[in-house]
C-alpha atoms as a PDB file:
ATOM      1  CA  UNK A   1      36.872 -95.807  49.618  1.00  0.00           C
ATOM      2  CA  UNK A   2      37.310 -93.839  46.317  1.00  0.00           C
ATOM      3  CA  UNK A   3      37.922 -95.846  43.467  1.00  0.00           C
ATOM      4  CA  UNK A   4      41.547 -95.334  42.196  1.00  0.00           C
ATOM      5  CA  UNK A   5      40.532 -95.057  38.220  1.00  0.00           C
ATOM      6  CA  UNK A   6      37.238 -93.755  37.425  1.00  0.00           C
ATOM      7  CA  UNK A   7      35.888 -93.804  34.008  1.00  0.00           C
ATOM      8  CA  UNK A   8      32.938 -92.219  32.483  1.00  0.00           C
ATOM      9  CA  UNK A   9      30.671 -91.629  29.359  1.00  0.00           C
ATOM     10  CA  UNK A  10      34.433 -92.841  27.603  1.00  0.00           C
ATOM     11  CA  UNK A  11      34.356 -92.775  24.001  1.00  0.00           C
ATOM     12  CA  UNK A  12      36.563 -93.132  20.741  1.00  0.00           C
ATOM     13  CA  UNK A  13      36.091 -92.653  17.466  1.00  0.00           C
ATOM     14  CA  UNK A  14      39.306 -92.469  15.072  1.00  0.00           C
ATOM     15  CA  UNK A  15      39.423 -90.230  11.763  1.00  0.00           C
ATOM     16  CA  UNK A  16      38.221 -93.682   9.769  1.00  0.00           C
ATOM     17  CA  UNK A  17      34.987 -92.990  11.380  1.00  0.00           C
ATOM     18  CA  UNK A  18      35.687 -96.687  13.016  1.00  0.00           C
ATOM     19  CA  UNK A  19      34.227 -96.783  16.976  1.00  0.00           C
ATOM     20  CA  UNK A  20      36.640 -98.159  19.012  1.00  0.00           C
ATOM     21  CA  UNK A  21      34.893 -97.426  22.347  1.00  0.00           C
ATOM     22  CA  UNK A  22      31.193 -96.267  23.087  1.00  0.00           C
ATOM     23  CA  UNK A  23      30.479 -94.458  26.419  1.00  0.00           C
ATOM     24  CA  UNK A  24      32.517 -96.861  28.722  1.00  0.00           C
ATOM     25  CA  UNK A  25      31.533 -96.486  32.617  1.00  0.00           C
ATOM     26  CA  UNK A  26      33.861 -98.534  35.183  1.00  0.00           C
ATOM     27  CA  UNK A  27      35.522 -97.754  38.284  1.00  0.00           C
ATOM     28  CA  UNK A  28      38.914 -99.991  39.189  1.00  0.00           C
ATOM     29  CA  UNK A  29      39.309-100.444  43.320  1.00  0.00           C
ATOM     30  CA  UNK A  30      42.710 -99.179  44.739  1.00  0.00           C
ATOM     31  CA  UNK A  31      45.112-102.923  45.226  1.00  0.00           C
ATOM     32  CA  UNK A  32      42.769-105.084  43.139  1.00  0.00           C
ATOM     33  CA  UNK A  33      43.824-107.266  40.522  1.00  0.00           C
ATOM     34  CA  UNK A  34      41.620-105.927  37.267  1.00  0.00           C
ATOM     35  CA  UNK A  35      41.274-108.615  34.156  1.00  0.00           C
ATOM     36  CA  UNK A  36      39.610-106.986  31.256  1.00  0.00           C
ATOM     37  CA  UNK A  37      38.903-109.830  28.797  1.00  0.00           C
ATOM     38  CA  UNK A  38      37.704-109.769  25.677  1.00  0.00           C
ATOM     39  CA  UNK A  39      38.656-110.942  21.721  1.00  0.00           C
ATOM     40  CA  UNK A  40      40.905-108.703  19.179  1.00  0.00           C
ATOM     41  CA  UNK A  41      39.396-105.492  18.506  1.00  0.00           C
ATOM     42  CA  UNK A  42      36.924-105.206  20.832  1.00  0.00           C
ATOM     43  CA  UNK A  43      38.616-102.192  22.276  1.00  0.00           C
ATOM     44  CA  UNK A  44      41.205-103.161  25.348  1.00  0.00           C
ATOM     45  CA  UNK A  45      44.432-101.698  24.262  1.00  0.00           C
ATOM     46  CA  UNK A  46      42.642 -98.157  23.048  1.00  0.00           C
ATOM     47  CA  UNK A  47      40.711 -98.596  26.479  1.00  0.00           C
ATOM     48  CA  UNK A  48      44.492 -98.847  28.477  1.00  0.00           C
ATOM     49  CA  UNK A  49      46.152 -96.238  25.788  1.00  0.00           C
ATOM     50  CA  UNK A  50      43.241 -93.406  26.930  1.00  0.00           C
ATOM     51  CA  UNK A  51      43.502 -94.182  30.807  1.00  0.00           C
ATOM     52  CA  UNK A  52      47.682 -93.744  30.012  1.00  0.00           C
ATOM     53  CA  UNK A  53      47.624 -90.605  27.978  1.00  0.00           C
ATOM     54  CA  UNK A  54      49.069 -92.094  24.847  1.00  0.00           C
ATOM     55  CA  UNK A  55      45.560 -92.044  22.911  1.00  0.00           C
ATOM     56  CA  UNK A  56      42.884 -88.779  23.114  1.00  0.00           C
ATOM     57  CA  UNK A  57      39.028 -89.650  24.091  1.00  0.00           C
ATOM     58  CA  UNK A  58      36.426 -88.345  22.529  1.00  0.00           C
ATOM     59  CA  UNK A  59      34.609 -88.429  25.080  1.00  0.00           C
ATOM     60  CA  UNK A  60      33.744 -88.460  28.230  1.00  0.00           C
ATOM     61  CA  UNK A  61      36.477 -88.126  31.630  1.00  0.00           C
ATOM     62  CA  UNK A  62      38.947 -90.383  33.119  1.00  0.00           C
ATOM     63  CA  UNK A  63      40.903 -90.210  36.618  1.00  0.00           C
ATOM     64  CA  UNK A  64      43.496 -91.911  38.339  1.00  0.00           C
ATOM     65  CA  UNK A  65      43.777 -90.872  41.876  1.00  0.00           C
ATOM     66  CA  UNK A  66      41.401 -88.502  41.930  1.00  0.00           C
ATOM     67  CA  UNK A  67      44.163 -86.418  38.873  1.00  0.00           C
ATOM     68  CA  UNK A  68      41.920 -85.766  35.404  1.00  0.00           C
ATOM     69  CA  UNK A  69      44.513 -87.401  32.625  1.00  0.00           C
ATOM     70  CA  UNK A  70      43.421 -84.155  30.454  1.00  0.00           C
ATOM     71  CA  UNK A  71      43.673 -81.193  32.896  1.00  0.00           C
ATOM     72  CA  UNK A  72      46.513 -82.918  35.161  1.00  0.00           C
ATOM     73  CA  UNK A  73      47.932 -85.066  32.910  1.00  0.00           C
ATOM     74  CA  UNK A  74      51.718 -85.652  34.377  1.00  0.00           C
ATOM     75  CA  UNK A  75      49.982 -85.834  37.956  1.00  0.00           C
ATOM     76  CA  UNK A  76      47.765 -88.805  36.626  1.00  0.00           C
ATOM     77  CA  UNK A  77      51.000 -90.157  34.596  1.00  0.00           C
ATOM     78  CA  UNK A  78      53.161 -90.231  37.453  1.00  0.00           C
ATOM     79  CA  UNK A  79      51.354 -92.550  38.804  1.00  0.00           C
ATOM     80  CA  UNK A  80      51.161 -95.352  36.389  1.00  0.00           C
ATOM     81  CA  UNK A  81      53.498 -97.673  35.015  1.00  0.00           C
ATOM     82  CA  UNK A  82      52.637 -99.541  31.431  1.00  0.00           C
ATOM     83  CA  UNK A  83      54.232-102.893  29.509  1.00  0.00           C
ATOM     84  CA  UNK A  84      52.770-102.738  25.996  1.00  0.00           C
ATOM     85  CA  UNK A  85      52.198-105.027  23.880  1.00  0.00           C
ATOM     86  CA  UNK A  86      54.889-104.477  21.547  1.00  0.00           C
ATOM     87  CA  UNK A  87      58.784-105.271  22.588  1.00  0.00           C
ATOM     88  CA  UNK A  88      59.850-101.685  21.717  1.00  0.00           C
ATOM     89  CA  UNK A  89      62.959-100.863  24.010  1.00  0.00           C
ATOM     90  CA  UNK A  90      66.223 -98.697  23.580  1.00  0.00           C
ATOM     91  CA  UNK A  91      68.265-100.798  21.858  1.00  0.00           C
ATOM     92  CA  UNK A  92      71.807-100.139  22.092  1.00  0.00           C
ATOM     93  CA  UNK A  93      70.901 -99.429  25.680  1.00  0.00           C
ATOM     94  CA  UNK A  94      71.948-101.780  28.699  1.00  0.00           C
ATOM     95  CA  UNK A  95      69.782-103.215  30.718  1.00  0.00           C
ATOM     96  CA  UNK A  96      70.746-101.139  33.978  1.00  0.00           C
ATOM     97  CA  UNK A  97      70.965 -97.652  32.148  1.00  0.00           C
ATOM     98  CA  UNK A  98      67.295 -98.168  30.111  1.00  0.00           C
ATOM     99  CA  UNK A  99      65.410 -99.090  33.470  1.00  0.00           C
ATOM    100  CA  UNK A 100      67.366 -95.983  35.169  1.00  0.00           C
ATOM    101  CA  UNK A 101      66.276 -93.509  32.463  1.00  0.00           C
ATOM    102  CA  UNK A 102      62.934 -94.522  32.182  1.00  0.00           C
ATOM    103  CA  UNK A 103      62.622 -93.735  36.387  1.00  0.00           C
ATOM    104  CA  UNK A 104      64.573 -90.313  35.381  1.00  0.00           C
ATOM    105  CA  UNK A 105      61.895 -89.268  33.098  1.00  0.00           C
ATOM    106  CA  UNK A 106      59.311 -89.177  35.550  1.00  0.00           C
ATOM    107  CA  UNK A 107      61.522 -86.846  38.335  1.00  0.00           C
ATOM    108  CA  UNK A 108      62.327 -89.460  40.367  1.00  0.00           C
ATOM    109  CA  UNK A 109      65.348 -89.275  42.320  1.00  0.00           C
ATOM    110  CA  UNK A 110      68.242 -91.946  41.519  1.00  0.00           C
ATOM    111  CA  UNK A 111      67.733 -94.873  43.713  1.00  0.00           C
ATOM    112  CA  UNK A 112      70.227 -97.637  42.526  1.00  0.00           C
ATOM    113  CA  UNK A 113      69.121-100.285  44.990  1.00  0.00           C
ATOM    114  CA  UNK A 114      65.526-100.004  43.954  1.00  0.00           C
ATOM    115  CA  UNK A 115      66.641-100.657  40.325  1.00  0.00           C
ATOM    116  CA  UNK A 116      68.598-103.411  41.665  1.00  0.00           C
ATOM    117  CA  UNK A 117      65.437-105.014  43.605  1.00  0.00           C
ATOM    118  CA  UNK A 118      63.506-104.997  40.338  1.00  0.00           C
ATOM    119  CA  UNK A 119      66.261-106.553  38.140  1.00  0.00           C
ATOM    120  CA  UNK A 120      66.694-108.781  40.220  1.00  0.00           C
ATOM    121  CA  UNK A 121      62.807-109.602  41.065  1.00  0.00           C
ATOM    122  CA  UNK A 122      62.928-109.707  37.196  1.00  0.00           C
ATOM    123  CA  UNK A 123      65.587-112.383  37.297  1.00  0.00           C
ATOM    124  CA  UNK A 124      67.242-109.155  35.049  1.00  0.00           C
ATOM    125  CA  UNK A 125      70.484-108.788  37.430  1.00  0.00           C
ATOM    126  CA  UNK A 126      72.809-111.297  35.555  1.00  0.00           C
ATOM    127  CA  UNK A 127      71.595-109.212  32.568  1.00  0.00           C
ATOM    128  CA  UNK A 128      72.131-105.769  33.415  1.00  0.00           C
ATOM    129  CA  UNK A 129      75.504-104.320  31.784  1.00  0.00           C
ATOM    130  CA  UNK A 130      73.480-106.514  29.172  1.00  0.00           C
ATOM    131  CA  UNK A 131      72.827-104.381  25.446  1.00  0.00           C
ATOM    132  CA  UNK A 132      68.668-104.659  25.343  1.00  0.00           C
ATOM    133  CA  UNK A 133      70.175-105.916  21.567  1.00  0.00           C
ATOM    134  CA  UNK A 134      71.322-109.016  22.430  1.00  0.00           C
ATOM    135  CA  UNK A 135      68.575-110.168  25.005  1.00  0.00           C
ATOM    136  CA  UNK A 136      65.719-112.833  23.987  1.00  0.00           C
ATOM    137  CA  UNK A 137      62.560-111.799  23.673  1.00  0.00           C
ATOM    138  CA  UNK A 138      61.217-113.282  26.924  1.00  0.00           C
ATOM    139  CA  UNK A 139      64.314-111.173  28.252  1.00  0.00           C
ATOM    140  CA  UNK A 140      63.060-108.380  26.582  1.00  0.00           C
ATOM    141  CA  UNK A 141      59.576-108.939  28.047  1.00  0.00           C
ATOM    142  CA  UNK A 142      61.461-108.545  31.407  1.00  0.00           C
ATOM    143  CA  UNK A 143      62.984-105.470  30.709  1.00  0.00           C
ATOM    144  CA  UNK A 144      59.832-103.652  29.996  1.00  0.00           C
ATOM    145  CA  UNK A 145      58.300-104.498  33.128  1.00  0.00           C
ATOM    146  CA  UNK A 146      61.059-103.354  34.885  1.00  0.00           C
ATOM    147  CA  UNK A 147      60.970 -99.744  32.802  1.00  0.00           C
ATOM    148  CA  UNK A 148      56.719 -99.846  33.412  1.00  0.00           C
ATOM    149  CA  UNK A 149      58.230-100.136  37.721  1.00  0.00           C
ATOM    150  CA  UNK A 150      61.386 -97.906  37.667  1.00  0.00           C
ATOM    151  CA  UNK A 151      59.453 -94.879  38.420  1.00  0.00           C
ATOM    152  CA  UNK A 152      57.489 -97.159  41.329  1.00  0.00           C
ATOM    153  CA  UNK A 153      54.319 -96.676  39.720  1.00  0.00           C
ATOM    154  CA  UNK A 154      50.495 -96.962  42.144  1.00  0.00           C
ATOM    155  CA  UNK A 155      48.908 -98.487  38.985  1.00  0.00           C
ATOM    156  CA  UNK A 156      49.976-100.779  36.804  1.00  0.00           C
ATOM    157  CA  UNK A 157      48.705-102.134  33.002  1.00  0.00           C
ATOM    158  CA  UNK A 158      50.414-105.319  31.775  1.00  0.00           C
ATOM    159  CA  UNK A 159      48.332-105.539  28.153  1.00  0.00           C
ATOM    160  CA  UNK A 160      48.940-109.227  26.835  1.00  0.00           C
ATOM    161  CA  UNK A 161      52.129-108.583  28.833  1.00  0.00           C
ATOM    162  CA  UNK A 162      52.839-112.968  28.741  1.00  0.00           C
ATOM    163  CA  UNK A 163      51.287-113.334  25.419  1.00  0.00           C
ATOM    164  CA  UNK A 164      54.103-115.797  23.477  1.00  0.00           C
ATOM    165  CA  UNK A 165      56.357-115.647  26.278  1.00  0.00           C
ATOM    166  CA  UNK A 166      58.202-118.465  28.335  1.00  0.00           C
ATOM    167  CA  UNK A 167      56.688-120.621  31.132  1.00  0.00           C
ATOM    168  CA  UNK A 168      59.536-119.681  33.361  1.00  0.00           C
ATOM    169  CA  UNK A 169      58.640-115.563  32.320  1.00  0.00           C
ATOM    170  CA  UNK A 170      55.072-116.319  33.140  1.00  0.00           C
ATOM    171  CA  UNK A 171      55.435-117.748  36.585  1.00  0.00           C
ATOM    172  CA  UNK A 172      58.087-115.253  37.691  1.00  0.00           C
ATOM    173  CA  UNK A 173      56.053-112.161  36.404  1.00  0.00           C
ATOM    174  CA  UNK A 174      52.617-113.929  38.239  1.00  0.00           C
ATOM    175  CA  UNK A 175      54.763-113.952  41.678  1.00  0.00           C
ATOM    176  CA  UNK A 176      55.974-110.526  40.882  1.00  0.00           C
ATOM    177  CA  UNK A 177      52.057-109.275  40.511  1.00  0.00           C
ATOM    178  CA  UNK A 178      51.165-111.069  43.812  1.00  0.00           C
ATOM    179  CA  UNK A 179      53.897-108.464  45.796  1.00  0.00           C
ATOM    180  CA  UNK A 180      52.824-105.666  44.063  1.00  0.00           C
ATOM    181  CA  UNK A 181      49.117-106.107  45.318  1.00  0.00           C
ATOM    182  CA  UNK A 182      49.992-106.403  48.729  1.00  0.00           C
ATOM    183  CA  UNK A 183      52.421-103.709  48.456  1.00  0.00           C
ATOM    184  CA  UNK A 184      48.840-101.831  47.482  1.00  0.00           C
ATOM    185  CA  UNK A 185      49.593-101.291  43.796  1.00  0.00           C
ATOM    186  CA  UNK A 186      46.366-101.655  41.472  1.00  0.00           C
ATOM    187  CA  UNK A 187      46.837-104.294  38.256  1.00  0.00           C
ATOM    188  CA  UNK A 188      44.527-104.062  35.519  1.00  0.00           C
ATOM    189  CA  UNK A 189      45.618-106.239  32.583  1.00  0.00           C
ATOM    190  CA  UNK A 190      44.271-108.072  29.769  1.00  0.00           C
ATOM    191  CA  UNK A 191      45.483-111.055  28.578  1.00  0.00           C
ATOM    192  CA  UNK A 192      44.275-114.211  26.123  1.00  0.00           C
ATOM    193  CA  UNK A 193      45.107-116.385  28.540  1.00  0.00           C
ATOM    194  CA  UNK A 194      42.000-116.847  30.425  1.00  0.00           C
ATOM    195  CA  UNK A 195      43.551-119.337  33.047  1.00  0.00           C
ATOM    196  CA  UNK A 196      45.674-116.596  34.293  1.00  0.00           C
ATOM    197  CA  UNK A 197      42.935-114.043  34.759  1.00  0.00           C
ATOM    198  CA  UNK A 198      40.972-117.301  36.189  1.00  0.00           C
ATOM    199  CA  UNK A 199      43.734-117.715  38.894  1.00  0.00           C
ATOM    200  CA  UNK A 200      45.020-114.251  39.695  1.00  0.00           C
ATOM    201  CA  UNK A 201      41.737-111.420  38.925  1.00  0.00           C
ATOM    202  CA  UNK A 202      39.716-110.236  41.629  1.00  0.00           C
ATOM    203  CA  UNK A 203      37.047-108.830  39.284  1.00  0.00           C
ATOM    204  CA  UNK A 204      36.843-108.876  35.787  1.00  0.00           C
ATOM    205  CA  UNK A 205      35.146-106.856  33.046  1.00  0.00           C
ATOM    206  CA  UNK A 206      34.378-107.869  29.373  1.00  0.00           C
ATOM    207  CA  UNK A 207      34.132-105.836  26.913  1.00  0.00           C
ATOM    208  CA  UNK A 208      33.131-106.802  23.151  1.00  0.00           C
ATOM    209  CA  UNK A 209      32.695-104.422  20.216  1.00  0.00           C
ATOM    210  CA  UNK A 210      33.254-101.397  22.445  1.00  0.00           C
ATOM    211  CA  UNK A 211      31.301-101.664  25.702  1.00  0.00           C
ATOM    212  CA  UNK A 212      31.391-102.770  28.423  1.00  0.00           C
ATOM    213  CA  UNK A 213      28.902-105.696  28.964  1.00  0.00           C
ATOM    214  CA  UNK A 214      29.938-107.412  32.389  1.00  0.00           C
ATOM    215  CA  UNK A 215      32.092-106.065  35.231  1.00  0.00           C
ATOM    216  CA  UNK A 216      32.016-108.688  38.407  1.00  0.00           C
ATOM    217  CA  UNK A 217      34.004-110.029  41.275  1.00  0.00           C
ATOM    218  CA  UNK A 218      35.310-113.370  39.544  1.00  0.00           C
ATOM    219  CA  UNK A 219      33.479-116.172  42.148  1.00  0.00           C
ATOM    220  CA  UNK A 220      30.439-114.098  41.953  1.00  0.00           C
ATOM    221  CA  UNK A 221      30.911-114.179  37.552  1.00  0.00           C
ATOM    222  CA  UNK A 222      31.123-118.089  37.690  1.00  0.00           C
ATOM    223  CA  UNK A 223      28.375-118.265  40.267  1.00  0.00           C
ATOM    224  CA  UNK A 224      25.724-116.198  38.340  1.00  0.00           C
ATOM    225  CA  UNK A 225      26.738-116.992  34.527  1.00  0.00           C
ATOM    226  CA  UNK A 226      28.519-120.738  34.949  1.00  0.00           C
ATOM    227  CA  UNK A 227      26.496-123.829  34.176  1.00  0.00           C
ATOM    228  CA  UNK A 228      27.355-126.880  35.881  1.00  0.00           C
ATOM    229  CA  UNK A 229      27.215-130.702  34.534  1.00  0.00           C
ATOM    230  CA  UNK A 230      26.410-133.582  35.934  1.00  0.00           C
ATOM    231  CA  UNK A 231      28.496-136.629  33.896  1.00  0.00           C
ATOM    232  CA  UNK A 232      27.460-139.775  34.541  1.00  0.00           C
ATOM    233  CA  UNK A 233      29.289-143.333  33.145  1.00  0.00           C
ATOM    234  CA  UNK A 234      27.160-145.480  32.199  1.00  0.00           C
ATOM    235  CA  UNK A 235      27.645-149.705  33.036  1.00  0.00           C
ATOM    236  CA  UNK A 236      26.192-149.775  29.379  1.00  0.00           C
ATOM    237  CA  UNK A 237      26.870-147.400  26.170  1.00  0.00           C
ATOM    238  CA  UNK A 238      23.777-146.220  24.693  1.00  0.00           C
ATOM    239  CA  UNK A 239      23.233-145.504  20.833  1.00  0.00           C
ATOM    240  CA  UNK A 240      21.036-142.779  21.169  1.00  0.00           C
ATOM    241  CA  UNK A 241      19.372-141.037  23.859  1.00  0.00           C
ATOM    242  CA  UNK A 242      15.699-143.229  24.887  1.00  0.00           C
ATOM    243  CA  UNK A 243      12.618-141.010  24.318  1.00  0.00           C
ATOM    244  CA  UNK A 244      11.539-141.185  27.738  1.00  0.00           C
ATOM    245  CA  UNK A 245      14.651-138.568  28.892  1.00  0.00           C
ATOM    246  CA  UNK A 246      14.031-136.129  26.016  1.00  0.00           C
ATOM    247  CA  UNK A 247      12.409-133.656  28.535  1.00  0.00           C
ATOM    248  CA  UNK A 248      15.989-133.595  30.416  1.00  0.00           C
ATOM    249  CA  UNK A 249      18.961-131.480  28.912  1.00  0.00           C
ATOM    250  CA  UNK A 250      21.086-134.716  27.736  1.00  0.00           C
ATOM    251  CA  UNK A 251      23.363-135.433  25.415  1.00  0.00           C
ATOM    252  CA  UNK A 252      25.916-138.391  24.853  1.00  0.00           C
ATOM    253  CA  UNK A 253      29.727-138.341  25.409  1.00  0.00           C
ATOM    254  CA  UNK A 254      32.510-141.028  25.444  1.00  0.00           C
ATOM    255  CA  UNK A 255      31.099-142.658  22.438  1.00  0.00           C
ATOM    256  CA  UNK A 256      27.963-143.329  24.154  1.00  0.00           C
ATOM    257  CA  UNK A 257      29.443-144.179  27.276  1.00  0.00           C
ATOM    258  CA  UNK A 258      28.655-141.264  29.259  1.00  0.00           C
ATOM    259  CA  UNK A 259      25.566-138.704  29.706  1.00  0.00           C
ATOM    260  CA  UNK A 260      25.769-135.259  30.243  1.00  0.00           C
ATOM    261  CA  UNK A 261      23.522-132.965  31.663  1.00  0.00           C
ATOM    262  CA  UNK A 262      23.697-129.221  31.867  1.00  0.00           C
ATOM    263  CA  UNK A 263      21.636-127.600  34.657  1.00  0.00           C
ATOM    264  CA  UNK A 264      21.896-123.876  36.532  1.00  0.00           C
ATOM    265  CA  UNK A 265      23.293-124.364  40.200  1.00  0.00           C
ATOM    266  CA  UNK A 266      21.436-121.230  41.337  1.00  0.00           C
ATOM    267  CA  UNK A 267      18.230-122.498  40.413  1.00  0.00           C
ATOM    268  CA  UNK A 268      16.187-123.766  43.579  1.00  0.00           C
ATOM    269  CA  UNK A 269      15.112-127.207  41.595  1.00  0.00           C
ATOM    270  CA  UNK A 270      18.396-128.378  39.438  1.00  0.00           C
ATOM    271  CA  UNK A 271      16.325-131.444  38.574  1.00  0.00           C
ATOM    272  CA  UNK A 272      18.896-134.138  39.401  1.00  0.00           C
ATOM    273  CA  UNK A 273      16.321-135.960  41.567  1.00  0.00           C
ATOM    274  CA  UNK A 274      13.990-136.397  38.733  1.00  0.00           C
ATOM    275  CA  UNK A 275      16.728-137.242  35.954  1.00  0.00           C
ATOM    276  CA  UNK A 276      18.131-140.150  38.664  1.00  0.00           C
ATOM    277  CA  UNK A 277      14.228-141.389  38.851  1.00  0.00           C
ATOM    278  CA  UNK A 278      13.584-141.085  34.901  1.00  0.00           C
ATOM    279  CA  UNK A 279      16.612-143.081  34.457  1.00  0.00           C
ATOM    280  CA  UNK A 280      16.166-145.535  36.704  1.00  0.00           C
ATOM    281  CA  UNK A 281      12.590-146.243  35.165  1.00  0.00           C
ATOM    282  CA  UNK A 282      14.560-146.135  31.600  1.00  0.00           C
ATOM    283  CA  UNK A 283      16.602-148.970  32.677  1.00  0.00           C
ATOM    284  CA  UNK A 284      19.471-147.252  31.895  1.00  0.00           C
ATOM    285  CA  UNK A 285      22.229-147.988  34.776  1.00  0.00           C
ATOM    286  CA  UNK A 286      25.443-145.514  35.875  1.00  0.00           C
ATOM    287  CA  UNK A 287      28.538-146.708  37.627  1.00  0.00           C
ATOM    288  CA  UNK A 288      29.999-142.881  38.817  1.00  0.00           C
ATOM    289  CA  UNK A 289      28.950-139.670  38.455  1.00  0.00           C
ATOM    290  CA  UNK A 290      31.094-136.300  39.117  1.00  0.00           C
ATOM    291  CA  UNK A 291      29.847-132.838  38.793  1.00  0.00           C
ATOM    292  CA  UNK A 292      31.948-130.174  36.977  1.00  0.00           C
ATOM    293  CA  UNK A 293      31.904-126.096  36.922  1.00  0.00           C
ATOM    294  CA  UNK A 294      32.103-123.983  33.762  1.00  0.00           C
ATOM    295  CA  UNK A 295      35.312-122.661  33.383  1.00  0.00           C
ATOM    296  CA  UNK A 296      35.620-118.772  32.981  1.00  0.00           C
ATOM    297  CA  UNK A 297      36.904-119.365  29.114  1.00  0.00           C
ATOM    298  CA  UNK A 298      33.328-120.879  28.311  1.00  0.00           C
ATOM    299  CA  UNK A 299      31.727-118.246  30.195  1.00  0.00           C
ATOM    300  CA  UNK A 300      33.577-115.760  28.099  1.00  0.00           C
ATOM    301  CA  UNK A 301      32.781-117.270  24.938  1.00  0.00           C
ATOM    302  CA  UNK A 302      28.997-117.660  25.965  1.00  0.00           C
ATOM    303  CA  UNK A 303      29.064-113.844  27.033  1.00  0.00           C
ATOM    304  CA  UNK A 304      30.670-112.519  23.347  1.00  0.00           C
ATOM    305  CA  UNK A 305      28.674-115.023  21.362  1.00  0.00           C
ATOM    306  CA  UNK A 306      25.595-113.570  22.796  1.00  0.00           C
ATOM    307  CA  UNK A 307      26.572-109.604  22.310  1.00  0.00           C
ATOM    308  CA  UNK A 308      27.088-110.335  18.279  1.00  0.00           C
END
């Protein structure tokens, strides 16, 4: 199967002389879930704003079903929908008639119960005669996802779309992503909150100053790059660590109450047997032990703080 966006050699440079992107490669599967993570400026939005026609490359091509967004740019357009960052939205418009234009301006023919599904999917439909004016900004937040789907979009970008929204906002626009996947759309969004990419991504990329420097399924991410500890409570606190477990990767928690150690899962010998034994001869004594994964955020922050 063809990949539905296909990017290659992609690079930006604005007038300040300031590289944004440098020869980004990365192919996006049609009805995947897409997280692109990475910290401010490291080139996500300019990334989205190139694939959606808003921003020129420099270099190199992008496609989105197979349409160049240069040389058949409305084909390409057509078929993505995009909730920015920024709560820009007409005004002094309602609800109802700013979701309506915004499927107008792409030629599509007026469907009022498909507005009406995605108002009220939206939780919008209360809201709809509704001046955009008046609305909160969570509301607001709703009303440009239901502009980025009025036109009934195959791709969709949410960038930072529940970045200082509500909880209620969060979870209804999550549920909302899940149907749109297995209607078949494609979701690529970035977001700070790394839970959410955690829970909902298929695969994720990160990019950092620019490039691209990991694209992977997400189980397969936390397989290869996530360390695992072993934390054991101990019957007695310890002051320091003895001597005789300085070859072991240890360190104290709890005030002394607890020891950590940090060892690669993948690794044929993880060295637990030999810790337990070196312990033992130590005389140092646990009462429980649990075992705990790397979360994705610590594997992100490992993966930037090594590309500086």
């Amino acid at each position: 199967m063809s990949p539905i966006i296909s990017i290659t050699g992609l690079a930006k440079t604005y007038a300040t002389g300031f590289q944004a992107l440098k020869s980004v490669d990365l192919e996006i599967e049609k009805g995947e879930i897409f997280a692109l993570l990475g910290p401010n400026g490291a080139g996500k939005t300019t990334l989205i704003s190139i694939v959606c026609g808003i921003v020129m490359p420099s270099e190199g091509t992008v496609t989105v079903g197979g349409h160049d967004i240069q040389s058949d740019f409305r084909a390409a357009r057509e078929m993505i929908g995009l909730v920015p960052q920024e709560l820009f939205t007409d005004h002094f418009e309602s609800v109802w008639a700013s979701v309506s234009y915004s499927r107008g301006l792409f030629g599509k023919k007026r469907d009022d119960a498909f507005v009406e599904k995605t108002l009220k999917d939206l939780s919008l439909w209360d809201k709809r005669d509704s001046k955009i004016l008046t609305l909160s900004g969570g509301m607001k937040r709703r009303v440009l996802i239901a502009k980025a789907l009025a036109h009934e979009p195959r791709v969709l970008f949410l960038d930072e779309p529940t970045a200082g929204v509500d909880v209620e906002l969060r979870r209804d626009m999550w549920a909302l992503v899940r149907k749109l996947r297995e209607t078949g759309v494609t979701i690529i969004l970035t977001t700070h909150y790394i839970e959410e990419a955690e829970e909902m991504a298929d695969r994720i990329g990160v990019i950092s100053k620019g490039e691209i420097i990991v694209v992977e399924k997400k189980a397969d991410l936390m397989t290869k790059l996530g360390r695992k500890e072993l934390r054991l409570a101990l019957q007695e606190p310890l002051s320091e660590i003895p001597t005789s477990l300085a070859g072991h990767q240890l360190e104290l928690g709890a005030e002394g109450s607890e020891l950590v150690y940090t060892y690669d899962a993948q690794r044929d010998r993880t060295g637990i047997t030999g810790l337990l034994t070196d312990l033992a001869a130590a005389g140092v004594h646990f009462r429980d032990l649990q075992t705990k994964q790397s979360s994705l955020e610590e594997i992100f922050v490992d993966l930037v703080k090594d590309k500086r």
